[in-house]
Protein backbone atom coordinates (compact mmCIF):
# COMPACT_ATOMS: atom_id res chain seq x y z
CA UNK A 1 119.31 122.35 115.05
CA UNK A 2 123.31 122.13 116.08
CA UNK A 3 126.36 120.76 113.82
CA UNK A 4 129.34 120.33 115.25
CA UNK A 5 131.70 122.84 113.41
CA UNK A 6 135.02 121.92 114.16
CA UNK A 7 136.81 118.47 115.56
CA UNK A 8 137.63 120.06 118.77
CA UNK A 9 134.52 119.79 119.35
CA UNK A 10 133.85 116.45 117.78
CA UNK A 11 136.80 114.71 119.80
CA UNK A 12 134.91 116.11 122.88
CA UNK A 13 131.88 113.43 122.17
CA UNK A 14 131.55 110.27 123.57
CA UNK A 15 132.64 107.51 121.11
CA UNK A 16 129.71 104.84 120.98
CA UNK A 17 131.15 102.47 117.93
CA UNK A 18 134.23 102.14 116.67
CA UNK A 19 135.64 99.70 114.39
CA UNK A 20 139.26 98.86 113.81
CA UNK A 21 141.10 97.49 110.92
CA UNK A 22 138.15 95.57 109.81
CA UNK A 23 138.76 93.63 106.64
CA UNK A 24 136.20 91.21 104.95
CA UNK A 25 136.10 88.86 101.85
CA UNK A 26 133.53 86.05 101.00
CA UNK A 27 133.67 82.33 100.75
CA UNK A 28 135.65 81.25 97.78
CA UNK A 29 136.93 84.89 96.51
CA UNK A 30 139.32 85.68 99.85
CA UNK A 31 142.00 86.57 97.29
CA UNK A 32 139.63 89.81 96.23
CA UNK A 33 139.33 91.59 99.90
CA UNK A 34 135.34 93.68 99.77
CA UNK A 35 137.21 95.89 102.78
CA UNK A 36 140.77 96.41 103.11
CA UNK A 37 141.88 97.37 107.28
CA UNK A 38 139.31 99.60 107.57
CA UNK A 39 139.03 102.23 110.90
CA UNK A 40 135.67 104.04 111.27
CA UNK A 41 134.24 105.37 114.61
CA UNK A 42 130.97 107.33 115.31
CA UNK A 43 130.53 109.60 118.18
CA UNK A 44 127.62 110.78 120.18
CA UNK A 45 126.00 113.79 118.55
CA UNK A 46 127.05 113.45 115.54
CA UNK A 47 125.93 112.58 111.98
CA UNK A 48 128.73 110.62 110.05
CA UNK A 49 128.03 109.65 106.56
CA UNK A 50 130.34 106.93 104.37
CA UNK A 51 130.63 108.30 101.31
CA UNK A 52 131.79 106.12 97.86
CA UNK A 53 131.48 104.57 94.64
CA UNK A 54 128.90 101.22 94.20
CA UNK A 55 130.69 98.70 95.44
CA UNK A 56 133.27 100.86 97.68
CA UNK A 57 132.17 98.79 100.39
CA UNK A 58 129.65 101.04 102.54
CA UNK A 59 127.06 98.93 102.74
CA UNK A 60 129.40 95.54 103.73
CA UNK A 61 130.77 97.97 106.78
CA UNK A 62 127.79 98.91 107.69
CA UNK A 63 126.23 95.71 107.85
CA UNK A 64 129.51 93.95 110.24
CA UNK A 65 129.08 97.36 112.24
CA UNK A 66 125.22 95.98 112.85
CA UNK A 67 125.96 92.21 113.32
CA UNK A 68 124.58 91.21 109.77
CA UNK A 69 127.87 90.19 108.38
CA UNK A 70 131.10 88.56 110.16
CA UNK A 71 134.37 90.69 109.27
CA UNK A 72 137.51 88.69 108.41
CA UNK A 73 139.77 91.22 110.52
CA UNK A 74 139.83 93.81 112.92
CA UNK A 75 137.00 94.38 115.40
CA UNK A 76 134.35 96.69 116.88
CA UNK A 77 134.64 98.38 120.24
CA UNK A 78 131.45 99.45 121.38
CA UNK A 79 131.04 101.78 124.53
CA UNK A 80 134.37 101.27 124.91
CA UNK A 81 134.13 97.42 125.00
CA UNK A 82 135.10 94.87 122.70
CA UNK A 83 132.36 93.00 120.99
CA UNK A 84 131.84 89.99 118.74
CA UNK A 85 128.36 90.92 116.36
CA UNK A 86 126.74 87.06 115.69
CA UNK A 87 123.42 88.24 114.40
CA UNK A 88 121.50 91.78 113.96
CA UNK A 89 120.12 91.38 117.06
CA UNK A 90 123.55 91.44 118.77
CA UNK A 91 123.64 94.53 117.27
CA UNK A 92 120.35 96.17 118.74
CA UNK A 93 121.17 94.54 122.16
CA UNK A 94 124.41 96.36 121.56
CA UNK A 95 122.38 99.42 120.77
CA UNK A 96 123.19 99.44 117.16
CA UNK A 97 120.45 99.46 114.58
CA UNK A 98 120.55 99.13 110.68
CA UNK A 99 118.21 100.24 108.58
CA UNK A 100 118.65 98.42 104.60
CA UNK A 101 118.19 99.87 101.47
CA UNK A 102 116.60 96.70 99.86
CA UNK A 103 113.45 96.37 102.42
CA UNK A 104 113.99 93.18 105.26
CA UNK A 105 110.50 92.80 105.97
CA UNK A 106 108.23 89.85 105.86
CA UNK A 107 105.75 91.19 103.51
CA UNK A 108 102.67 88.85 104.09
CA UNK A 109 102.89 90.52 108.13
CA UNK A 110 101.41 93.87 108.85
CA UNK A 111 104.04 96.41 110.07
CA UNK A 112 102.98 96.08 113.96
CA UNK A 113 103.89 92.23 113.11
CA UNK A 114 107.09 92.68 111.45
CA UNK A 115 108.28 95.04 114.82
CA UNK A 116 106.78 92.19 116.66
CA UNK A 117 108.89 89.23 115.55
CA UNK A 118 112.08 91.34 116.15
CA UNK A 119 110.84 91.17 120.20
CA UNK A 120 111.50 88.54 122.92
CA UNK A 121 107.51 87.90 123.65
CA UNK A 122 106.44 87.46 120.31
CA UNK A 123 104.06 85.30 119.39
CA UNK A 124 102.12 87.43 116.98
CA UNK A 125 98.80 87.48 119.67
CA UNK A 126 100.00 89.32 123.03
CA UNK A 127 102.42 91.76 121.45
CA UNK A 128 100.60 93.31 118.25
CA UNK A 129 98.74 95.39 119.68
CA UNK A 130 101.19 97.13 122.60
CA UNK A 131 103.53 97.54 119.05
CA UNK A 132 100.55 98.65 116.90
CA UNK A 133 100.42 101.40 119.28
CA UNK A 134 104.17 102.14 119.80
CA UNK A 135 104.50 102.15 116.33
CA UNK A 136 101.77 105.10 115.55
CA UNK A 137 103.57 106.88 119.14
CA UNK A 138 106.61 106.50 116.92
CA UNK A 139 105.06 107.41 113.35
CA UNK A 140 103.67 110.70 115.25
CA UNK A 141 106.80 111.58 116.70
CA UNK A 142 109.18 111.26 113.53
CA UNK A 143 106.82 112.28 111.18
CA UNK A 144 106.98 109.11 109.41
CA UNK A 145 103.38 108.15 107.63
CA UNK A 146 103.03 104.55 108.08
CA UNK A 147 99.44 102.25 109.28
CA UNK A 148 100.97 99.69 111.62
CA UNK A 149 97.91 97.43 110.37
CA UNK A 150 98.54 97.61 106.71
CA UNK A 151 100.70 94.47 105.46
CA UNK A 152 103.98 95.37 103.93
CA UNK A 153 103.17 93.64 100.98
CA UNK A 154 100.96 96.25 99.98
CA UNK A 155 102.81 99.19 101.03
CA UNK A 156 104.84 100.94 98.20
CA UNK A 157 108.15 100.87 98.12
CA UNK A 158 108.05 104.52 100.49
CA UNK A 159 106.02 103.39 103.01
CA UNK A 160 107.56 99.88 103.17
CA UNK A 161 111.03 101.82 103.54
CA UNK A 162 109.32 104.07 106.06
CA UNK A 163 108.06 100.85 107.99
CA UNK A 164 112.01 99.57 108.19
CA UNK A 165 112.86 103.23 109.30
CA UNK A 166 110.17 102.52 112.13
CA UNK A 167 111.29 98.72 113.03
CA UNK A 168 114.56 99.68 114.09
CA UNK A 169 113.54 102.94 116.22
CA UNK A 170 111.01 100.87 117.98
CA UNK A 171 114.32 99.25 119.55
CA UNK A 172 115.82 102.90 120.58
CA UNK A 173 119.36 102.28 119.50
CA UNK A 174 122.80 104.20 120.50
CA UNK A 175 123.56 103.74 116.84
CA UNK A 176 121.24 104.23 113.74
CA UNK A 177 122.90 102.80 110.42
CA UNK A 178 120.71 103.95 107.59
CA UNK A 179 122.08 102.86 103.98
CA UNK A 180 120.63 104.95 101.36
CA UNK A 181 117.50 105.75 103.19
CA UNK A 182 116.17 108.25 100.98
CA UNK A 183 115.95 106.70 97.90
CA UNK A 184 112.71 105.86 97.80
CA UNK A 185 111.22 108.96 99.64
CA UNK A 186 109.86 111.79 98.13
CA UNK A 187 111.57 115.29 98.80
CA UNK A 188 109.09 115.98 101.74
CA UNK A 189 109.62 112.55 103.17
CA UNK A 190 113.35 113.27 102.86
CA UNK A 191 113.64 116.91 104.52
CA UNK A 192 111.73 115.47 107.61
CA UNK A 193 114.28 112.33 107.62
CA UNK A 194 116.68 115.09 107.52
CA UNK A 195 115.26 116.88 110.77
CA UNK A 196 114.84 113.30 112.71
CA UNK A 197 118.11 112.42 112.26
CA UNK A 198 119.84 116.02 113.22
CA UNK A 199 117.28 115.92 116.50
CA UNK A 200 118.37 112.31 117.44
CA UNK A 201 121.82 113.97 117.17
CA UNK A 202 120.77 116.79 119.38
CA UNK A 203 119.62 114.13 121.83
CA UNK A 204 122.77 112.42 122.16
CA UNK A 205 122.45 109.26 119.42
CA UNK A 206 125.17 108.70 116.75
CA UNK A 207 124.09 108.52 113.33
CA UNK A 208 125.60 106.63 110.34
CA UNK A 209 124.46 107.26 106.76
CA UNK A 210 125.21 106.43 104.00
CA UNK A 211 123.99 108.08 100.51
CA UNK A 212 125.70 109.23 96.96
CA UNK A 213 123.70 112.01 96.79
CA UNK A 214 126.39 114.90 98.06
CA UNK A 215 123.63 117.62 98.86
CA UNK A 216 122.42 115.48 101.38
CA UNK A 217 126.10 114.79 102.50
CA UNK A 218 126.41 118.32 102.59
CA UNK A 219 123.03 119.06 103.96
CA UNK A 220 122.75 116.52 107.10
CA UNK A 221 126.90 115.71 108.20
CA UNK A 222 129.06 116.88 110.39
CA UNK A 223 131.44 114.15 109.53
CA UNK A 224 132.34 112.53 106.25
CA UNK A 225 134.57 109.65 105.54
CA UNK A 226 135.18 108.67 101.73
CA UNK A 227 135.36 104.76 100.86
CA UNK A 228 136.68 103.48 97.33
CA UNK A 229 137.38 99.69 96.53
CA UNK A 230 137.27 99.11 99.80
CA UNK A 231 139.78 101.09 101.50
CA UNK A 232 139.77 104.73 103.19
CA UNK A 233 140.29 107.46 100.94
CA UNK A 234 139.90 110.22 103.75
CA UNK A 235 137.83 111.53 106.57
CA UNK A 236 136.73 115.39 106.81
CA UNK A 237 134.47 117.67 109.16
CA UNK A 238 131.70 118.90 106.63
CA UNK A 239 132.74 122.40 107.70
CA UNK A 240 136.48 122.02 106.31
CA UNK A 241 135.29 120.74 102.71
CA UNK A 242 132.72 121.20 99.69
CA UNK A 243 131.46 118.62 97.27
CA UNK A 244 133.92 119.44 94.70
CA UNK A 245 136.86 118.05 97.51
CA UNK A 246 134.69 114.97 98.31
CA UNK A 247 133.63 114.08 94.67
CA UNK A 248 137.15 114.02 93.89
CA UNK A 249 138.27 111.88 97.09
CA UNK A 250 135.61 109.40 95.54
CA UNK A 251 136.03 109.13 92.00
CA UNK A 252 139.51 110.80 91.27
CA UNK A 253 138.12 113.05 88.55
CA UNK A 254 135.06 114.84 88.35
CA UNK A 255 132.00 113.73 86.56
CA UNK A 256 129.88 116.14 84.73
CA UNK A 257 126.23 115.27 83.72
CA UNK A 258 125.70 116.57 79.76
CA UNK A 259 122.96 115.29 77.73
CA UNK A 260 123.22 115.44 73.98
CA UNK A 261 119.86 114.70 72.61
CA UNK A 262 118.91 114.34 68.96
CA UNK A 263 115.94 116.13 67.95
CA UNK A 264 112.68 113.68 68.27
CA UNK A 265 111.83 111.83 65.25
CA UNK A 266 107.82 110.99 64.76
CA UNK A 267 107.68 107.33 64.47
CA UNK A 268 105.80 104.58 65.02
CA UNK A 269 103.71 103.72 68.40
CA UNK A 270 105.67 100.91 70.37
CA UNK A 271 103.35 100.38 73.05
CA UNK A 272 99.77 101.37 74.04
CA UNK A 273 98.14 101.40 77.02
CA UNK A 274 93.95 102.11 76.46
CA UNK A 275 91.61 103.14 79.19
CA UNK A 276 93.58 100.13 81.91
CA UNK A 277 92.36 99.52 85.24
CA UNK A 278 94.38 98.03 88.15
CA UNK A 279 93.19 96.50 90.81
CA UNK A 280 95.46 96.40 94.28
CA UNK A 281 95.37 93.31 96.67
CA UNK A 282 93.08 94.95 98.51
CA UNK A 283 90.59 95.55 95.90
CA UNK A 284 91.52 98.86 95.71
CA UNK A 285 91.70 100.95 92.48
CA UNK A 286 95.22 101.58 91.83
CA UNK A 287 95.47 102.42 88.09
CA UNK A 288 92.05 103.96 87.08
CA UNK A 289 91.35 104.53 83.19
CA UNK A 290 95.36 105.28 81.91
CA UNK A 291 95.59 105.41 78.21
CA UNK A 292 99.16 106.61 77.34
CA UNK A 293 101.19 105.56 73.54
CA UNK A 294 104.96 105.04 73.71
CA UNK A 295 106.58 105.74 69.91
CA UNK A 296 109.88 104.24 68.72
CA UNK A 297 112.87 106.22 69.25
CA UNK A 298 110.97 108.06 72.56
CA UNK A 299 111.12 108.34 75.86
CA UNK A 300 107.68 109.30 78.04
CA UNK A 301 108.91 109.81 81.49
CA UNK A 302 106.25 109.09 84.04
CA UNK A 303 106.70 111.44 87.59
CA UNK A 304 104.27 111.07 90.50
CA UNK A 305 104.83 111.03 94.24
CA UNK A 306 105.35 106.84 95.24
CA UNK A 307 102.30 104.82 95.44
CA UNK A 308 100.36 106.21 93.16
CA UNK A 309 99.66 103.58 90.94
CA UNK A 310 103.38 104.13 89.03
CA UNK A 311 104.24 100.39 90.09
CA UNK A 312 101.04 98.93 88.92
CA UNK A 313 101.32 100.43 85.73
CA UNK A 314 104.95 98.48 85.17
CA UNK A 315 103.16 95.12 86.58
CA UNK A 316 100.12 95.39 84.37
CA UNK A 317 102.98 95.91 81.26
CA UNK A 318 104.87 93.51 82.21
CA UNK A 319 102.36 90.93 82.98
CA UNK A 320 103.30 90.68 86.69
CA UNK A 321 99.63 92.20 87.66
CA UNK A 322 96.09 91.53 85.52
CA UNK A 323 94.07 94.51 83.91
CA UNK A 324 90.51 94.24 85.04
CA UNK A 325 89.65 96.51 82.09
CA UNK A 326 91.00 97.62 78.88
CA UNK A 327 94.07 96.54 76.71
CA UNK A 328 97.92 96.41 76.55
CA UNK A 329 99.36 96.66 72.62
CA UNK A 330 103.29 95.97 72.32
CA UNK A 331 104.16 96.00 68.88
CA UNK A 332 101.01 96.20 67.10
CA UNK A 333 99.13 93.05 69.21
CA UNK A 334 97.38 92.98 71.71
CA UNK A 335 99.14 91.21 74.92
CA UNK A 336 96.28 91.97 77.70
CA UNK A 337 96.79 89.51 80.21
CA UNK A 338 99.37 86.92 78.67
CA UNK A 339 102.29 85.39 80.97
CA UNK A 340 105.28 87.42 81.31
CA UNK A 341 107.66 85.51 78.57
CA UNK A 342 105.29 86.20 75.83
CA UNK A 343 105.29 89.89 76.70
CA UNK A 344 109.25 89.74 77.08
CA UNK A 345 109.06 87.56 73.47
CA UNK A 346 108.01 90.58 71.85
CA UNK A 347 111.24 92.73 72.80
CA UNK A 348 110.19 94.54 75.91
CA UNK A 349 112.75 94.39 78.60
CA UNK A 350 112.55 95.47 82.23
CA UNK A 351 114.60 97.38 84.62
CA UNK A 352 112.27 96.66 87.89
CA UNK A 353 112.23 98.88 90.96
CA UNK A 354 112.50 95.96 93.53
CA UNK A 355 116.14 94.79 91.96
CA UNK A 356 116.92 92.12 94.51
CA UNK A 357 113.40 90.51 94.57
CA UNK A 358 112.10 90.96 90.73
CA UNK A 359 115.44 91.52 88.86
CA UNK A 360 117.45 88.71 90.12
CA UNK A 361 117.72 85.08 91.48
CA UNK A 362 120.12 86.11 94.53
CA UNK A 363 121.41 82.57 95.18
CA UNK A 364 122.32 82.06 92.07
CA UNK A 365 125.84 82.75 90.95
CA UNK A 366 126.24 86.31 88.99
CA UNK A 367 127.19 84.45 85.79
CA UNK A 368 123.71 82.77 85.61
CA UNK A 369 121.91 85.74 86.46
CA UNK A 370 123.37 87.64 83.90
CA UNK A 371 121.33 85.46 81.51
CA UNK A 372 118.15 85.37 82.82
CA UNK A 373 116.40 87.01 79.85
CA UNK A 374 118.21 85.14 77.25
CA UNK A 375 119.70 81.71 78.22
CA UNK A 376 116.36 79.37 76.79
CA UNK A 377 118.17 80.72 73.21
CA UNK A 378 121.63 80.60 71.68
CA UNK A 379 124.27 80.86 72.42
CA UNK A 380 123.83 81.06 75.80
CA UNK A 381 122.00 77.26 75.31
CA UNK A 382 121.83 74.18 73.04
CA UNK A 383 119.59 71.35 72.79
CA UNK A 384 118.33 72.83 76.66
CA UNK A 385 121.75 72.90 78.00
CA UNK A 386 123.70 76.11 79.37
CA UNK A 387 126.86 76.54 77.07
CA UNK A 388 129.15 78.23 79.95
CA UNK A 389 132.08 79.62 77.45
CA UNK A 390 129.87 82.16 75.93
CA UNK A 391 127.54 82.82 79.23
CA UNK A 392 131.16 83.91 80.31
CA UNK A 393 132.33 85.34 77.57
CA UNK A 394 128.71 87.98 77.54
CA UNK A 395 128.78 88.36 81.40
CA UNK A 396 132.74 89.42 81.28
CA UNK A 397 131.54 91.84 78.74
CA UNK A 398 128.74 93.44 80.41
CA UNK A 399 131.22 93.90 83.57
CA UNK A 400 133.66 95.66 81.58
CA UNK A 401 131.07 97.95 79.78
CA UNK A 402 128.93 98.13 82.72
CA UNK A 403 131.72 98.68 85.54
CA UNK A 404 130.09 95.94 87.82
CA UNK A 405 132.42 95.16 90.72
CA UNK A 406 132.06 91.52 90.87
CA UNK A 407 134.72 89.30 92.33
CA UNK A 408 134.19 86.01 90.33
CA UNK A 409 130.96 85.19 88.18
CA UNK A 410 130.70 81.70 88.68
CA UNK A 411 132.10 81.19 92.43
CA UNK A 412 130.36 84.75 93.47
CA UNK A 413 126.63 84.23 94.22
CA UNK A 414 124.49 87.40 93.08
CA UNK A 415 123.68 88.45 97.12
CA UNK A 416 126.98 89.18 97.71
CA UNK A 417 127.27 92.41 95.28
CA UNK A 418 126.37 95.76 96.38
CA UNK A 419 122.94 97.09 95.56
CA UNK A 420 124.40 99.59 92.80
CA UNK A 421 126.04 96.85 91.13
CA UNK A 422 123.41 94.75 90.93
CA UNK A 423 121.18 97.31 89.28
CA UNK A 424 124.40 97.87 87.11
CA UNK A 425 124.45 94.14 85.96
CA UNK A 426 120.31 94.46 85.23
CA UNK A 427 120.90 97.70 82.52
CA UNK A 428 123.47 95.93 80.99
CA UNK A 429 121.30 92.14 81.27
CA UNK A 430 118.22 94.36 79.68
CA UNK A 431 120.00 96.51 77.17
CA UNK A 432 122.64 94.79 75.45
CA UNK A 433 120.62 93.58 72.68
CA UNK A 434 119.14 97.05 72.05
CA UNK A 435 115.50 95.78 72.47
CA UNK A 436 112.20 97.79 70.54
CA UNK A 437 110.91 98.47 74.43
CA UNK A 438 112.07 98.94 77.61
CA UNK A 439 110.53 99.68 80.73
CA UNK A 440 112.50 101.02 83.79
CA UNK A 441 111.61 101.78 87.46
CA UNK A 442 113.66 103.51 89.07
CA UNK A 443 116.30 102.78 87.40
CA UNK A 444 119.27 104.74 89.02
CA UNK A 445 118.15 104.10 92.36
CA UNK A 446 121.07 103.52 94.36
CA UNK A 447 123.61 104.73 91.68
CA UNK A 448 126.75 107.07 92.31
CA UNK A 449 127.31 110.30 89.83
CA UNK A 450 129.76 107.64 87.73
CA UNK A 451 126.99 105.69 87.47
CA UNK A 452 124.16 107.78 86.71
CA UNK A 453 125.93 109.85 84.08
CA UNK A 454 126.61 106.43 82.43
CA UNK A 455 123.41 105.34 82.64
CA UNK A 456 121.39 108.62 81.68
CA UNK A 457 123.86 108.36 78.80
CA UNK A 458 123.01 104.72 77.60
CA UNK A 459 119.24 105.99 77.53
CA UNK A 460 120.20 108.11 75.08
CA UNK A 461 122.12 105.92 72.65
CA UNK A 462 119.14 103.38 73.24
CA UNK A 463 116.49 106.14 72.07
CA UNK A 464 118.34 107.72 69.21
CA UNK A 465 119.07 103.55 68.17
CA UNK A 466 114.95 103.37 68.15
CA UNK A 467 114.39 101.97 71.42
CA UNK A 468 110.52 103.17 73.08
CA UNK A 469 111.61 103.81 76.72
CA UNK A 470 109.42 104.31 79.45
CA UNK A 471 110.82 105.27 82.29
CA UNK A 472 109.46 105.52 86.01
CA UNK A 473 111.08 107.93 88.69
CA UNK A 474 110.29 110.23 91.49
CA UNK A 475 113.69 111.83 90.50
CA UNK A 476 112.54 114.97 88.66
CA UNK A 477 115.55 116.12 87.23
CA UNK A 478 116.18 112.69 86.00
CA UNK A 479 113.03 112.96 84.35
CA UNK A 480 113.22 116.35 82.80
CA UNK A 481 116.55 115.40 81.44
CA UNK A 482 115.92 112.41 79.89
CA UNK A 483 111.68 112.48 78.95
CA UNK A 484 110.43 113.69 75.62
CA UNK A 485 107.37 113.89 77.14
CA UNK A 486 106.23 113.63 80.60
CA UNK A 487 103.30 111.84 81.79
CA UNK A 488 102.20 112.97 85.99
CA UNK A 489 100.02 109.90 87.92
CA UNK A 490 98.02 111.07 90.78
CA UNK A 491 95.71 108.80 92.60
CA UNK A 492 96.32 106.16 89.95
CA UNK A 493 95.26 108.52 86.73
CA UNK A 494 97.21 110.77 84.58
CA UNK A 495 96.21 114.32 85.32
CA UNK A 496 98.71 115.61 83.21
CA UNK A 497 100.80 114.95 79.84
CA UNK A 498 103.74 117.79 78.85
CA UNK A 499 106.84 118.22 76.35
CA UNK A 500 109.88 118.34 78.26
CA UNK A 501 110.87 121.11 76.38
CA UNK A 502 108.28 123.62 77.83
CA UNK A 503 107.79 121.74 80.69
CA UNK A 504 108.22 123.57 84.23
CA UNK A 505 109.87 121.63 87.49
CA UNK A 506 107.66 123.27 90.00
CA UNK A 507 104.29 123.13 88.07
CA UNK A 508 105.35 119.26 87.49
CA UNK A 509 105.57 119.19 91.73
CA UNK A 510 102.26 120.73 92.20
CA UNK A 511 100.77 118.47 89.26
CA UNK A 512 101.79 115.79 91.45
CA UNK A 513 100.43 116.62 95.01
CA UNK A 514 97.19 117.82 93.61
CA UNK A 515 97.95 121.17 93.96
């Protein structure tokens, strides 16, 4: 399919959005500005990604480009016409369309439902079934596997990501926003993203995406423009740069990955998982016979394509989903089926996949939710009431160590920070106190290089302290770098246990599609 190769060309195409000194801060923190004057423009034809740091602002200007947010300055010209954006569907009557990275679906609706509600004749009777057929027109012609009957609630996180990625086309916009939109697709799922979005170019759409990931900045652009606290550090034609230019532009140094591991000590088991069964909502089997030991000091990566019973795994640890048959041992005892706190009262933290709807309370101000694990116990309480010096005095240290961008803890509710951030603020909320397990999904989803160097490092200092880690990630070179072992899930059963060491990338690929 066509790039554009030079801007000659570019400045030939039709601009469809563009947005002009647009500058936005939030109730109560206006002295800390999330965008600073910034100009952005997408043309027809053309893929144009926004490029940063968490926090650097991409995903505030792309939701006031879709009508989701309310800028403080500047404004948006589309088709040549000055507009005022009051609500996402302003936007897609505009012809602009957003997809999120944190899923906005109603997740008790089936998918056909959820497109339904976003349409001026629905009353979930006349319209589902004109959209459940749309919607598998639409599936069909983007290559995007999704059953317009199933609910989104029990979709996995791909196919409820695919179903967003499906809302939004149903409305055939000018402009597609997609923020992060492969981060929860597998590498399949993402090369045939990759071919929608350069043949909606072909045909005349503009495209906006956002990702940190710069092989698929290099892979799908033709235009790049680098964000970084808010403020432009540069715009380039794809064919004029490389990543090393553009990794530089967003983080003023570069960041090399480089794992030091110390050589696996034999230690105690942790946590056990014998012969479990998981049941989904629909009475399907989703985790069928796993038995699986986790030893101090050890990390047992677990790599499978999505929904195949990875997430029920974490819910049946974590107490957030019964067994139906066998047993759960943290520390010696057996935990099947308790509540949640007396799991998390015998050290094991969690990183959870869903951030924004597990991890944290997003009305709640960031200081609060930085103590969600902890504040029932000193010093973060006495005598049942919150003792806000030290709550301050942990969450101001977490920011520094952690590099969350957070304008004010207390006036600042948690919604309001990026989605990198918040996942930021979660490893620091769950690791701080070094804890005997820890259990994390996903858990650079949504992370920049920065970031995930940082965080691939912690691991480390968290395993050699003693720490049993088990970590969940469709991310294979996340898992080969990190696992001591490496457990592969397929149709909700481990088909396959290996030492990183001797372990092979592409056998671990076909391991997990059966082959």
């Amino acid at each position: 399919m066509s790039r554009i190769q030079t801007r000659k060309e570019l400045e030939q195409k039709e601009v469809l959005l563009r947005a002009e000194g647009i500058s936005k801060g939030f109730p109560g923190v206006w002295e800390h500005l999330i965008l600073d004057e910034i100009d952005f423009d997408v043309r027809a034809g053309e893929v144009h990604t926004l490029l940063g740091e968490n926090g650097a602002g991409k995903t505030v200007l792309a939701n006031i480009l879709s009508g989701f947010y309310s800028s403080t300055g500047g404004k948006i010209i589309i088709n040549g016409e000055e507009v005022k954006l009051q609500s996402p569907q302003d936007g897609l009557e505009h012809g602009v369309g957003m997809i999120h990275q944190e899923v906005m679906l109603a997740k008790p609706y089936t998918v056909a439902e959820n497109v339904a509600l976003g349409t001026d004749d629905s009353d979930l009777s006349n319209p589902v079934s004109r959209v459940e057929r749309e919607i598998t027109e639409l599936s069909k012609e983007y290559g995007l596997d999704v059953d317009p009957t199933a609910k989104v609630e029990d979709l996995s996180a791909g196919g409820q990501q695919r179903a967003e990625i499906l809302k939004v086309l149903y409305h055939r916009p000018q402009v597609l926003i997609l923020d992060e939109p492969t981060s929860l697709l597998t590498p399949l799922e993402a090369e045939q993203l990759f071919k929608v979005l350069r043949g909606m170019a072909d045909d005349g759409f503009g495209v906006v995406f956002i990702t940190h990931k710069m092989d698929e900045v290099m892979e799908v652009s033709d235009r790049v423009t680098v964000l970084k606290l808010g403020k432009t550090m540069g715009e380039k034609m794809i064919t004029e740069t490389d990543e090393e230019e553009l990794t530089e532009m967003m983080l003023d140094e570069k960041i090399p990955i480089h794992l030091e591991r110390k050589e696996f000590e034999d230690r105690e088991v942790a946590l056990s998982l014998e012969n479990v069964h998981v049941t989904g909502p629909r009475g399907n089997v989703q985790v069928n016979g796993v038995s699986l030991d986790i030893k101090e000091g050890e990390i047992l990566g677990i790599a499978g394509v999505s929904g195949n019973g990875q997430s029920e795994i974490i819910e049946a640890i974590t107490g957030l989903r019964d067994i139906d048959e066998g047993s759960l041992i943290v520390q010696g005892e057996e935990v099947t089926d308790v509540p949640p706190r007396k799991i998390q009262d015998k050290g094991l933290a969690h990183m959870p996949e869903k951030r924004r709807e597990i991890g944290v309370v997003e009305e709640m101000p960031v200081g609060e939710n930085m103590v969600l694990r902890n504040y029932r116990h000193p010093p973060f309480s006495h005598y049942k009431v919150l003792d806000k010096e030290a709550i301050t005095e942990h969450s101001e240290r977490i920011i520094e160590e952690f590099n969350v961008i957070c304008p004010d803890i207390w006036k600042s509710e948690t919604r309001i920070l990026s989605g990198g951030n918040i996942q930021r603020m979660i490893l620091g909320r769950e690791s701080w106190e070094q804890p005997p397990i820890i259990i994390a999904s996903h858990p650079t989803h949504g992370l920049d290089r920065r970031a995930v160097s940082n965080t691939w490092e912690l691991f480390m200092d968290l395993r050699d302290a003693g720490s049993a880690i088990l970590l969940v990630s469709e991310d294979l070179d996340e898992v080969l770098s990190l696992s001591d072992r490496i457990a592969v899930m397929l149709d909700g059963e481990i088909v396959g246990v290996v030492d990183a060491d001797s372990a092979d990338k592409n056998e671990i690929g076909m391991m997990m599609t059966g082959a």
